[in-house]
Protein backbone atom coordinates (compact mmCIF):
# COMPACT_ATOMS: atom_id res chain seq x y z
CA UNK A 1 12.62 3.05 3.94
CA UNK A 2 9.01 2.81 3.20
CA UNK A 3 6.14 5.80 3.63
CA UNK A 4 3.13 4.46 4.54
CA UNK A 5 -0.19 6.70 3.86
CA UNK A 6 -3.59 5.85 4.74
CA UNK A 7 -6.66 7.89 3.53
CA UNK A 8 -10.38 7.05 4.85
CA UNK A 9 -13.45 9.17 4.99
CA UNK A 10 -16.01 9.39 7.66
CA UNK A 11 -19.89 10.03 7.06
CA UNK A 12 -20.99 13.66 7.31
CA UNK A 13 -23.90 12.51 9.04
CA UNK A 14 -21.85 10.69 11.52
CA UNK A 15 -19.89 13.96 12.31
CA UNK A 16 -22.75 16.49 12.98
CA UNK A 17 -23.79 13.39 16.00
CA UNK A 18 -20.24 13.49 17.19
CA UNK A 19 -19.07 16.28 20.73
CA UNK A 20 -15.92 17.92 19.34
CA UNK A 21 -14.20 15.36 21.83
CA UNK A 22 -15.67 12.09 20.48
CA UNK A 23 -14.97 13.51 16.99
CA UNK A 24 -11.68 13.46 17.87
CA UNK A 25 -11.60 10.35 19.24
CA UNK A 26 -13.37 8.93 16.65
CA UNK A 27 -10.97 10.21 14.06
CA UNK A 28 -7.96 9.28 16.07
CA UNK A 29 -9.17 5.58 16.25
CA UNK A 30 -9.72 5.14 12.67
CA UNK A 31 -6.58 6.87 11.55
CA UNK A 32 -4.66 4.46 14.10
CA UNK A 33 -6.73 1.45 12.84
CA UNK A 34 -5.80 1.99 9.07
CA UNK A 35 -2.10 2.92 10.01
CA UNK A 36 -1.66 -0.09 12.05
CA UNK A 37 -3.14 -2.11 8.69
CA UNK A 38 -0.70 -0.83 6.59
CA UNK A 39 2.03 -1.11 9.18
CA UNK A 40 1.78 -4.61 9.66
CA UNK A 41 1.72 -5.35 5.68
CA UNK A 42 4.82 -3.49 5.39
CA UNK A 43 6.61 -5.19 8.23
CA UNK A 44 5.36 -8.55 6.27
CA UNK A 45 7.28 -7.57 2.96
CA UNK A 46 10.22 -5.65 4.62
CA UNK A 47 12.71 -5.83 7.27
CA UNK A 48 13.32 -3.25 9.71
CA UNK A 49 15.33 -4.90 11.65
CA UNK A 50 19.03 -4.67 12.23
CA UNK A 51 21.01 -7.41 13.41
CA UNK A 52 24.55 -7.57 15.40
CA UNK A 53 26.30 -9.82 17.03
CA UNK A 54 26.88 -9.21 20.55
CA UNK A 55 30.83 -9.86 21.79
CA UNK A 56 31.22 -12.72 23.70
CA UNK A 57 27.11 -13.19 24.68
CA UNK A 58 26.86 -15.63 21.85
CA UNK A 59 23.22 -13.67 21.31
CA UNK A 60 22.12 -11.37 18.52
CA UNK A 61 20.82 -8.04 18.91
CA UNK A 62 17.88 -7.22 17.12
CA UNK A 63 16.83 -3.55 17.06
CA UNK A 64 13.88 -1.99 14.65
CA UNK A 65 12.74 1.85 14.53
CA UNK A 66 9.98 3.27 12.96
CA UNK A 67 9.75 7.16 11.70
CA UNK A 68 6.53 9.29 11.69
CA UNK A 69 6.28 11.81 10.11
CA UNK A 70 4.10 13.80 7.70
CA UNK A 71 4.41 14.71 4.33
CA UNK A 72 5.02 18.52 5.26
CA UNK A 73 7.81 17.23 7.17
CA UNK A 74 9.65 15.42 4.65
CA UNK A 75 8.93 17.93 1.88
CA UNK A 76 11.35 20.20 4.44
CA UNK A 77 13.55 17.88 4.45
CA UNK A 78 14.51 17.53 0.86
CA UNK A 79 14.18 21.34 0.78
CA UNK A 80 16.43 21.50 3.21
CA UNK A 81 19.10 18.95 1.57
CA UNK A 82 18.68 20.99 -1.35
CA UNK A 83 19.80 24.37 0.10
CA UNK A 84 22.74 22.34 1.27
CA UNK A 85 24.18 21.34 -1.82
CA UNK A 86 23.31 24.40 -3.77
CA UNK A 87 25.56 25.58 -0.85
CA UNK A 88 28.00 23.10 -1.99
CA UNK A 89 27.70 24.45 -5.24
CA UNK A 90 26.05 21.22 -6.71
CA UNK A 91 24.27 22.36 -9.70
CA UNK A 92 20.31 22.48 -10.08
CA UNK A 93 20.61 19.54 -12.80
CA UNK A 94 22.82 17.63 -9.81
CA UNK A 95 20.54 18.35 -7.24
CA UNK A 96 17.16 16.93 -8.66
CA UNK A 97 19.45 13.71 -9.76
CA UNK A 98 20.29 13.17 -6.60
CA UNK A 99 17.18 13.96 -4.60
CA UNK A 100 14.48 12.79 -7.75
CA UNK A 101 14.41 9.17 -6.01
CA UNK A 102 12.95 9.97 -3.32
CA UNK A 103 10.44 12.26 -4.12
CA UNK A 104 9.52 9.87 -7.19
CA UNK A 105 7.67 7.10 -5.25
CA UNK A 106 8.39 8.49 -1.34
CA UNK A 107 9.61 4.80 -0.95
CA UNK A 108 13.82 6.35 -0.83
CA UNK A 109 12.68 8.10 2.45
């Protein structure tokens, strides 16, 4: 699994023009433009997509997903794999082996 980030500014000056609602709408199409960048480069070097035959169609099924999320989110979600094998009784030195790949480059989530 791959994270992909995006970070972009936006001129000051170009705010203080802006009704709270095109602000938003302004910020919403730039964040979408720059994630849908990075989204298709990623789809370039990886593949998503999971392949099975289907019984007696002679056809493949292809099926892709794609997770959002935000770093907040994930960061609860190792936290939360933590707690459950401390509660395995997994020691501390365990536990960050284990979960350390993932946090390292975000690319194991």
């Amino acid at each position: 699994m791959q994270v992909i980030e995006v970070e972009t500014s936006i001129d000051q000056g170009v705010l203080s023009t802006l009704s709270e609602h095109d602000l938003e709408a302004l910020i919403n199409k730039t964040i979408r433009d720059k994630l849908s960048e990075k989204i298709n480069t990623a789809l370039d070097e990886m593949a998503y997509v999971d392949m099975e035959p289907d019984a007696g169609e002679g056809r493949f099924k292809l099926k892709a997903s794609l997770v959002l999320c935000s770093t907040t989110d994930m960061e609860t979600s190792v936290s939360m794999m933590a707690k459950i094998m401390h509660d395995k009784h997994l020691t501390e030195d365990d536990i960050g082996e284990i979960l350390e790949p993932l946090m390292d480059s975000k690319g194991g989530f």
